[in-house]
C-alpha atoms as a PDB file:
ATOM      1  CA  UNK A   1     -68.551  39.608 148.689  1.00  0.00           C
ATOM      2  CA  UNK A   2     -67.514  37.266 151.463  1.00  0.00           C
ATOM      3  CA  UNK A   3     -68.868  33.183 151.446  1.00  0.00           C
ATOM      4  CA  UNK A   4     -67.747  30.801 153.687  1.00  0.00           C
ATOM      5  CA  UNK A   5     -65.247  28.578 152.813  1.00  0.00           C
ATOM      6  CA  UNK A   6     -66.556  24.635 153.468  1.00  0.00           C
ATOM      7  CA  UNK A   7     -65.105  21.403 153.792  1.00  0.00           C
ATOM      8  CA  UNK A   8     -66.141  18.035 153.029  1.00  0.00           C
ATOM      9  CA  UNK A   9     -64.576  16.086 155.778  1.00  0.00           C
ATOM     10  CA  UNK A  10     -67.157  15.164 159.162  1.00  0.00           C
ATOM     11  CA  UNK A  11     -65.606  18.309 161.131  1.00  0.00           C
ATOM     12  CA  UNK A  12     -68.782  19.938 163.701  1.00  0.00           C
ATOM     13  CA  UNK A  13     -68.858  22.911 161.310  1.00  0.00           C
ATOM     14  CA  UNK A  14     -67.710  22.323 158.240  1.00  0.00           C
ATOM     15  CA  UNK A  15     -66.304  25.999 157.785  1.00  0.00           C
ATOM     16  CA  UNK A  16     -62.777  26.713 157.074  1.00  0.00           C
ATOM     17  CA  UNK A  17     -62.827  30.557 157.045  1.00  0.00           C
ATOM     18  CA  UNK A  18     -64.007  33.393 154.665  1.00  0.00           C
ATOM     19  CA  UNK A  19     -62.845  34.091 151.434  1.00  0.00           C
ATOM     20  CA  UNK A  20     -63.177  37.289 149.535  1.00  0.00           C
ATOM     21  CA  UNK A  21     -65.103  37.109 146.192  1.00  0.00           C
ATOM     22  CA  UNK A  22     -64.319  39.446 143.444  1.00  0.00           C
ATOM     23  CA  UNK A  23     -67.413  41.871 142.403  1.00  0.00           C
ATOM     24  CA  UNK A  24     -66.808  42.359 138.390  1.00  0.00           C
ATOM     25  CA  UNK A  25     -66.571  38.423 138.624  1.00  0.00           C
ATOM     26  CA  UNK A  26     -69.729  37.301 141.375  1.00  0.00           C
ATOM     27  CA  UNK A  27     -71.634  40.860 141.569  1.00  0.00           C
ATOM     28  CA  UNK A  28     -72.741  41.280 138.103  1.00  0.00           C
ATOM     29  CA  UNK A  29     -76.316  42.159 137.880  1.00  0.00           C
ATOM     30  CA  UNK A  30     -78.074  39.133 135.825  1.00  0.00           C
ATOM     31  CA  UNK A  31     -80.032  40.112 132.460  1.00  0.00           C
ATOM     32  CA  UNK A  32     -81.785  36.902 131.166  1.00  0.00           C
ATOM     33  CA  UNK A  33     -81.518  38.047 127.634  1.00  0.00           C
ATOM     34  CA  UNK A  34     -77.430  37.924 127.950  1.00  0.00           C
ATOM     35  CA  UNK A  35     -77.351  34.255 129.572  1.00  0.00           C
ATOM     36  CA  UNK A  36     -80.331  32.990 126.498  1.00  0.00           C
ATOM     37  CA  UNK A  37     -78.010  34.347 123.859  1.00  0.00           C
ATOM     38  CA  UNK A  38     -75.241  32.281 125.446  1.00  0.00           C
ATOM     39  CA  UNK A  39     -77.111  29.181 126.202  1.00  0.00           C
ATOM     40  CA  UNK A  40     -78.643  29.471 122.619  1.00  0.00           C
ATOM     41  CA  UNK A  41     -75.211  29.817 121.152  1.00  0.00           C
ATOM     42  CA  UNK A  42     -73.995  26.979 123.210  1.00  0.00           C
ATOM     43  CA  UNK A  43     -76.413  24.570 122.420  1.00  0.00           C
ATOM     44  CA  UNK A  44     -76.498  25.357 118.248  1.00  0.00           C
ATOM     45  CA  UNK A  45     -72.749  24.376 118.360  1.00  0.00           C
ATOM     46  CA  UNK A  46     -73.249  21.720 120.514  1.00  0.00           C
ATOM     47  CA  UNK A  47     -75.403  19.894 117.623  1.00  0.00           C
ATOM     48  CA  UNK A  48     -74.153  17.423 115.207  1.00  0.00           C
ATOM     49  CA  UNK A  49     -74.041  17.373 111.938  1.00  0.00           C
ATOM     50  CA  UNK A  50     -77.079  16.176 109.680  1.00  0.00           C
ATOM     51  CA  UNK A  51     -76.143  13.209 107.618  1.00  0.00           C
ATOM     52  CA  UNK A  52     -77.764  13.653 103.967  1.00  0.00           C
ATOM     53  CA  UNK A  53     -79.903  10.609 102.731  1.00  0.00           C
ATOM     54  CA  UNK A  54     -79.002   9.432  99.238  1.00  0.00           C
ATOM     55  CA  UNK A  55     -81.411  10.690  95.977  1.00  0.00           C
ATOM     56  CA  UNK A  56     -81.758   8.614  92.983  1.00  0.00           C
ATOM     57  CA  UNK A  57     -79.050  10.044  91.304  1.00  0.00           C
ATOM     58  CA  UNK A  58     -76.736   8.797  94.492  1.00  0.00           C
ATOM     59  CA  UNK A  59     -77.932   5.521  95.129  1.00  0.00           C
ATOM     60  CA  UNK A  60     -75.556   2.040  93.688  1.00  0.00           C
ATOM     61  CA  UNK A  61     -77.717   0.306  91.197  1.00  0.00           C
ATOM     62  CA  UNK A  62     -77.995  -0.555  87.149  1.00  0.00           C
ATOM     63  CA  UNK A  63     -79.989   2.093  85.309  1.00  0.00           C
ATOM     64  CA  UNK A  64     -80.696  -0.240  82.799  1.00  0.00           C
ATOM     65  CA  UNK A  65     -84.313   0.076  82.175  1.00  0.00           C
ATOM     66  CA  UNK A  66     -86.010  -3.687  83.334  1.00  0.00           C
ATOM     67  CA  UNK A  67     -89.374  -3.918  82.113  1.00  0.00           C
ATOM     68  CA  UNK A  68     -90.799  -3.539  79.016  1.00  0.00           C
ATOM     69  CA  UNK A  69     -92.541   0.044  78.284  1.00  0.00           C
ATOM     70  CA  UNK A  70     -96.121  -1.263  77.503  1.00  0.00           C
ATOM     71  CA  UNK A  71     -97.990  -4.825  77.919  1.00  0.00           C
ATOM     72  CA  UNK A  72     -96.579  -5.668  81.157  1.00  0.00           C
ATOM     73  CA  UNK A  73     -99.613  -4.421  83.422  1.00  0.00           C
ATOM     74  CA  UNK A  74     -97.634  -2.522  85.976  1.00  0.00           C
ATOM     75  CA  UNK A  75     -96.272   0.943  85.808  1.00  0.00           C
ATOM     76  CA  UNK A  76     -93.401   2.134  83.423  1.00  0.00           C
ATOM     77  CA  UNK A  77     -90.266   2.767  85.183  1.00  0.00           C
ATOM     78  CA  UNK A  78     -86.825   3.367  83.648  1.00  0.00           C
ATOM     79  CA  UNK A  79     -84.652   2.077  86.712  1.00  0.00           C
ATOM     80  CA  UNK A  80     -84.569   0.539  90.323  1.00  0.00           C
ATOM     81  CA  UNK A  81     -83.095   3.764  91.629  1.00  0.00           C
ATOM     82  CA  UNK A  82     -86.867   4.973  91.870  1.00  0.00           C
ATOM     83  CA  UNK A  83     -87.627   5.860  95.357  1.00  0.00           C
ATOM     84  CA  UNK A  84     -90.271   3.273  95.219  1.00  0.00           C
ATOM     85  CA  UNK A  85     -88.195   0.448  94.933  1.00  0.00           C
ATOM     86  CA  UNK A  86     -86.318  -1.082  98.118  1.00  0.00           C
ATOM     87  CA  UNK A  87     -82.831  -0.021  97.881  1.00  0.00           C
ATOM     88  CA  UNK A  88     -84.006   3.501  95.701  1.00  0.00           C
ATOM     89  CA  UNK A  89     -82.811   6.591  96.412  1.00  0.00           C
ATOM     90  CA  UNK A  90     -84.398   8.644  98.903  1.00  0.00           C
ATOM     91  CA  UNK A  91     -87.280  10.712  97.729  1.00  0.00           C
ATOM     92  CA  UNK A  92     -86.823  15.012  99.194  1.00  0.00           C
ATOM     93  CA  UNK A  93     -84.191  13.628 101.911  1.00  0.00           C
ATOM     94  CA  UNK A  94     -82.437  15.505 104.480  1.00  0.00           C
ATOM     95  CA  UNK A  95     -79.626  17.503 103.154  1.00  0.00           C
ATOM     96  CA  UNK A  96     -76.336  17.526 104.992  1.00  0.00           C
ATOM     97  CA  UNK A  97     -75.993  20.167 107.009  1.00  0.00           C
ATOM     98  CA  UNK A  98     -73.656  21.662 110.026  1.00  0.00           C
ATOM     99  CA  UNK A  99     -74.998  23.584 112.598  1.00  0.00           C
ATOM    100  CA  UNK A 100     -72.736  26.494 114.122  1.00  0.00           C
ATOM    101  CA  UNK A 101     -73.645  30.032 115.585  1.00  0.00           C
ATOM    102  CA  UNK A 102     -70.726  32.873 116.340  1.00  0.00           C
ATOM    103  CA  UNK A 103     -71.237  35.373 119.559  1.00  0.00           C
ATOM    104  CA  UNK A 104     -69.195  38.040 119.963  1.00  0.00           C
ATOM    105  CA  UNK A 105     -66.601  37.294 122.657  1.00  0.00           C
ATOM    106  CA  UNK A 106     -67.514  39.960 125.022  1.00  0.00           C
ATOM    107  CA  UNK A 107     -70.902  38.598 125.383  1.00  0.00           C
ATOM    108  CA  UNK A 108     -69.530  35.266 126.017  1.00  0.00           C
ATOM    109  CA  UNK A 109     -67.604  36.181 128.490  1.00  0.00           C
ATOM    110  CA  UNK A 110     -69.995  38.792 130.194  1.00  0.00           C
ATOM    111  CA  UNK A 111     -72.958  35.705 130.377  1.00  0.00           C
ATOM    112  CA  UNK A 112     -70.345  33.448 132.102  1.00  0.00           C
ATOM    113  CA  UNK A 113     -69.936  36.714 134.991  1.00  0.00           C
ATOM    114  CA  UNK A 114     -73.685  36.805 134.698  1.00  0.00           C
ATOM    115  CA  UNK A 115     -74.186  33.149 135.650  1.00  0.00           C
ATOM    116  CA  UNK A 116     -71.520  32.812 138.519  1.00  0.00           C
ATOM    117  CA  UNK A 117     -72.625  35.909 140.002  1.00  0.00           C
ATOM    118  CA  UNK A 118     -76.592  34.964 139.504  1.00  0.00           C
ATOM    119  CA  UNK A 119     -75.493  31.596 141.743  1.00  0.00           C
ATOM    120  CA  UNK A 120     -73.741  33.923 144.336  1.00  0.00           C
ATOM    121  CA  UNK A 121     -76.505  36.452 144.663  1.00  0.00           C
ATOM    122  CA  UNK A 122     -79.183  33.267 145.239  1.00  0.00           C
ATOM    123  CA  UNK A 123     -77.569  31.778 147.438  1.00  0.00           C
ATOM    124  CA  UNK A 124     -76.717  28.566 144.805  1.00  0.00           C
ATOM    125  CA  UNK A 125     -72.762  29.087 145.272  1.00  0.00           C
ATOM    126  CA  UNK A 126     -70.463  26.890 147.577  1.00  0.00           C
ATOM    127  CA  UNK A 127     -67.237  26.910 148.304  1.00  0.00           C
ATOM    128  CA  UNK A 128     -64.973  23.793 149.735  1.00  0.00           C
ATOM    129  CA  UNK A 129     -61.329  24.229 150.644  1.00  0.00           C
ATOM    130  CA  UNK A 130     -60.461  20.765 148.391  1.00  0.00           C
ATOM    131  CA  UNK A 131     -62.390  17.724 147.184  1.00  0.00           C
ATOM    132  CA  UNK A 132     -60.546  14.807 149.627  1.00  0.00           C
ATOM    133  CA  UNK A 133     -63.193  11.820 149.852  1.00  0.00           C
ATOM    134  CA  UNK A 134     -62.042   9.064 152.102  1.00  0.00           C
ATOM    135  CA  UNK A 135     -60.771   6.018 149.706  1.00  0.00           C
ATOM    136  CA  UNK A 136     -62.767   7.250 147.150  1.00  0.00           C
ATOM    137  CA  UNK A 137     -66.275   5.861 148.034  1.00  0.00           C
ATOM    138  CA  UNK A 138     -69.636   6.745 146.580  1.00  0.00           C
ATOM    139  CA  UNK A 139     -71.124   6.073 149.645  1.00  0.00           C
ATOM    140  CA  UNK A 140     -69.078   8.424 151.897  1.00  0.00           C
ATOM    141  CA  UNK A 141     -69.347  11.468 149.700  1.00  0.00           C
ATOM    142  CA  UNK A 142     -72.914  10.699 149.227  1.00  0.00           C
ATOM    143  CA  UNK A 143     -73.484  11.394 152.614  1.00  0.00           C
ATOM    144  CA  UNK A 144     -70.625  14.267 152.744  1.00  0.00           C
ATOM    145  CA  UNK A 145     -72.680  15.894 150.375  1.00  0.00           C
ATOM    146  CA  UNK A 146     -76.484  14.998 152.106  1.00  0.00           C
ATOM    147  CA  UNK A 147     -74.565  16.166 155.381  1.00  0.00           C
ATOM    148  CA  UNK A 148     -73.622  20.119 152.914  1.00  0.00           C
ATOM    149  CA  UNK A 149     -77.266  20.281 151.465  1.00  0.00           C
ATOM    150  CA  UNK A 150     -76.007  20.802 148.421  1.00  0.00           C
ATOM    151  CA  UNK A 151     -79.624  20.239 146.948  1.00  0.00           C
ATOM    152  CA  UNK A 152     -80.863  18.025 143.746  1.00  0.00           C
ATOM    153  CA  UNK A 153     -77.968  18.794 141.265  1.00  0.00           C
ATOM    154  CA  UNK A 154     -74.699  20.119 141.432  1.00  0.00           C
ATOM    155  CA  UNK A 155     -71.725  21.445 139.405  1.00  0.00           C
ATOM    156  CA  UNK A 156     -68.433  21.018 140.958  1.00  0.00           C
ATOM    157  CA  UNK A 157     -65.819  22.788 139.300  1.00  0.00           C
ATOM    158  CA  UNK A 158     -61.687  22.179 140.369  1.00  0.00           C
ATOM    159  CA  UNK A 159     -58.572  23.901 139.138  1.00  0.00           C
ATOM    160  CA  UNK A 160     -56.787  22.321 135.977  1.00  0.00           C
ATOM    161  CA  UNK A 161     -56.156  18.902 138.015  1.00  0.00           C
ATOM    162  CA  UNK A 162     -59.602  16.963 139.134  1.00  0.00           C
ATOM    163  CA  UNK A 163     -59.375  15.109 142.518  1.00  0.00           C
ATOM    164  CA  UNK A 164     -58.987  11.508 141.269  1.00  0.00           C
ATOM    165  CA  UNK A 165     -60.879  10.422 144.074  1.00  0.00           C
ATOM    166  CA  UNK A 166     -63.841  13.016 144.306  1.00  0.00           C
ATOM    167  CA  UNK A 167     -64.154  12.451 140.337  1.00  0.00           C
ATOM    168  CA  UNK A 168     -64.154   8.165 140.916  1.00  0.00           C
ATOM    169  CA  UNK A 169     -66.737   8.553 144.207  1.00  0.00           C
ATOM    170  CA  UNK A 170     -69.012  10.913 142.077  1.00  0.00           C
ATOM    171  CA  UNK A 171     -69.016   8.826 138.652  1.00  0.00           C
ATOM    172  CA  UNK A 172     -71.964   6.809 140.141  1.00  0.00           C
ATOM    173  CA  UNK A 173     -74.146   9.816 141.274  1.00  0.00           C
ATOM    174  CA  UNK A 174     -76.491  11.260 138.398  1.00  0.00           C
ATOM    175  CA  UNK A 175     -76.688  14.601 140.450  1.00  0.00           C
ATOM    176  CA  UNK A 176     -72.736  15.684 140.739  1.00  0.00           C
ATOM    177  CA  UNK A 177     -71.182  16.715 137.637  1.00  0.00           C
ATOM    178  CA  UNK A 178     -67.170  17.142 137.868  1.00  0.00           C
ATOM    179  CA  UNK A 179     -65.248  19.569 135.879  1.00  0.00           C
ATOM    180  CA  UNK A 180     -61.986  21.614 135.579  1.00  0.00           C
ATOM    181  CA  UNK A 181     -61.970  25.405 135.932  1.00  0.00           C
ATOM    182  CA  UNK A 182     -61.436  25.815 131.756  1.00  0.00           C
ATOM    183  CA  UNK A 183     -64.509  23.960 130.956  1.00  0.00           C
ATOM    184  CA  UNK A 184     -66.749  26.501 132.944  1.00  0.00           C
ATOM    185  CA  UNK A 185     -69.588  27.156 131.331  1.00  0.00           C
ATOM    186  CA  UNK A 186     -73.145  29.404 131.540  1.00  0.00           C
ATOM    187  CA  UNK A 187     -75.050  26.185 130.331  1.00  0.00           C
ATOM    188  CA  UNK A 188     -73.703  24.007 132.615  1.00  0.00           C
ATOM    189  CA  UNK A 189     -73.864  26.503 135.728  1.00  0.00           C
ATOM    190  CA  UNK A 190     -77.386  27.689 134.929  1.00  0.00           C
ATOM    191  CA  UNK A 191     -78.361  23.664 134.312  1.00  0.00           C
ATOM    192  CA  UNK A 192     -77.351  22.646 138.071  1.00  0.00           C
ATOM    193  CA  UNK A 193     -79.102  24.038 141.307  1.00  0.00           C
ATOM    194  CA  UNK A 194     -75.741  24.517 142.878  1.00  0.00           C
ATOM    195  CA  UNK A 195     -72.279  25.555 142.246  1.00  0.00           C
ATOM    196  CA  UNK A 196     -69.718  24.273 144.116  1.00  0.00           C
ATOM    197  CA  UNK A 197     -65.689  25.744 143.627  1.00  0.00           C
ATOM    198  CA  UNK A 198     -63.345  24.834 145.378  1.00  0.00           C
ATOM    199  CA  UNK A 199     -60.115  27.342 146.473  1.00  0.00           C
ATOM    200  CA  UNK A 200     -58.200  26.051 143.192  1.00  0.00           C
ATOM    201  CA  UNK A 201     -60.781  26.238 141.046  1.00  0.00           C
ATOM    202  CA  UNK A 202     -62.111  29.597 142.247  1.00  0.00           C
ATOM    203  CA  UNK A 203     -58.433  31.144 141.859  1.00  0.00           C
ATOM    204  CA  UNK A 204     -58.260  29.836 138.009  1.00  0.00           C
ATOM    205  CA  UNK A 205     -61.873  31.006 137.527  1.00  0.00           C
ATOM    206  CA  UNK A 206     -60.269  34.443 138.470  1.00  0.00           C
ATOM    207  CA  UNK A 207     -57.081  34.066 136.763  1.00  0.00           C
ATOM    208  CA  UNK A 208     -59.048  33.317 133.461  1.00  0.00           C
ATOM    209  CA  UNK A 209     -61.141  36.267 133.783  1.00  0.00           C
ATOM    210  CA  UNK A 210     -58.304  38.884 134.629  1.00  0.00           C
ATOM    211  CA  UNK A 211     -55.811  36.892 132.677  1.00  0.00           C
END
């Protein structure tokens, strides 16, 4: 698969040649129940832990009983650790708990083909020779970007070095989300309307795969 190679600079076409696209990486046919086991297992180990409430048993006060048994017109309690009480201990509260999921590595990696292929095949995948924005302004790359149609959201994804300027031009744009090529991922590629790579992070996308 061939895609045109784009720049971001104000050249009259924008293009900077063809590059050739590797088919077991961008043809894979999509199956939607491979990229929701991945996004499921994503998101489960993405959680944080539950924090556990303290019971009565847990909670620092006396247990010396503070009330008499009988003739004092209220109820009889042995304690102020009842749940009742302000500072009590917590009455059926949340355990702790830690929330993790396994998936077998060949899935993993066969959703992640599945997702950057599912962006080539619709259309959704761009890629720009580097990510050079002229001293670093919001406002220039904003309309670099208009000027692309890169539409509502996108993913950019660089090699193992981000473009210092491109990542302090984007920080103030809700809709461009800056990454290196190791951090890939089928949640974050399905999440964004386009995918943009550029040549260094398109050659260690392929290096990781074949590597």
């Amino acid at each position: 698969m061939k895609v045109k190679v784009q720049t971001l600079g104000s050249g009259a076409t924008g293009k900077s040649g063809d590059i050739e696209l590797q088919d077991d990486i961008f043809g894979v046919e999509p199956r939607a129940d491979i990229l929701h086991r991945v996004v499921t297992w994503q998101l489960i180990n993405r959680r944080g832990p539950a924090r556990a409430a303290r019971e009565r048993s847990e909670v620092n006060r006396t247990g010396k009983k503070f009330g008499k048994q009988k003739g004092g017109g209220t109820a009889r309690h042995g304690d102020r650790r009842a749940p009742i009480f302000i500072g009590g201990g917590k009455a059926h509260g949340p355990r702790a708990r830690i929330f993790t999921s396994s998936l077998n590595k060949k899935v993993r990696v066969l959703g992640l083909r599945m997702a950057l292929s599912s962006k080539a095949m619709n259309g959704q995948l761009v890629v720009v020779e580097n990510l050079d924005v002229k001293d670093g302004k919001t406002k220039v790359l904003k309309d670099q970007l208009g000027k692309r149609g890169f539409g509502k959201t996108a993913l950019v994804i660089d090699g193992d070095a981000l473009n210092v300027g491109f990542a302090r031009a984007s920080s103030n744009l809700g809709e461009v989300n800056l990454m290196p090529a190791m951090g890939a991922n089928v949640y974050d590629i399905m999440r964004h309307e386009t995918l943009v790579l550029t040549r260094a992070g398109l050659e260690k996308l392929e290096a990781r795969f074949n590597g």
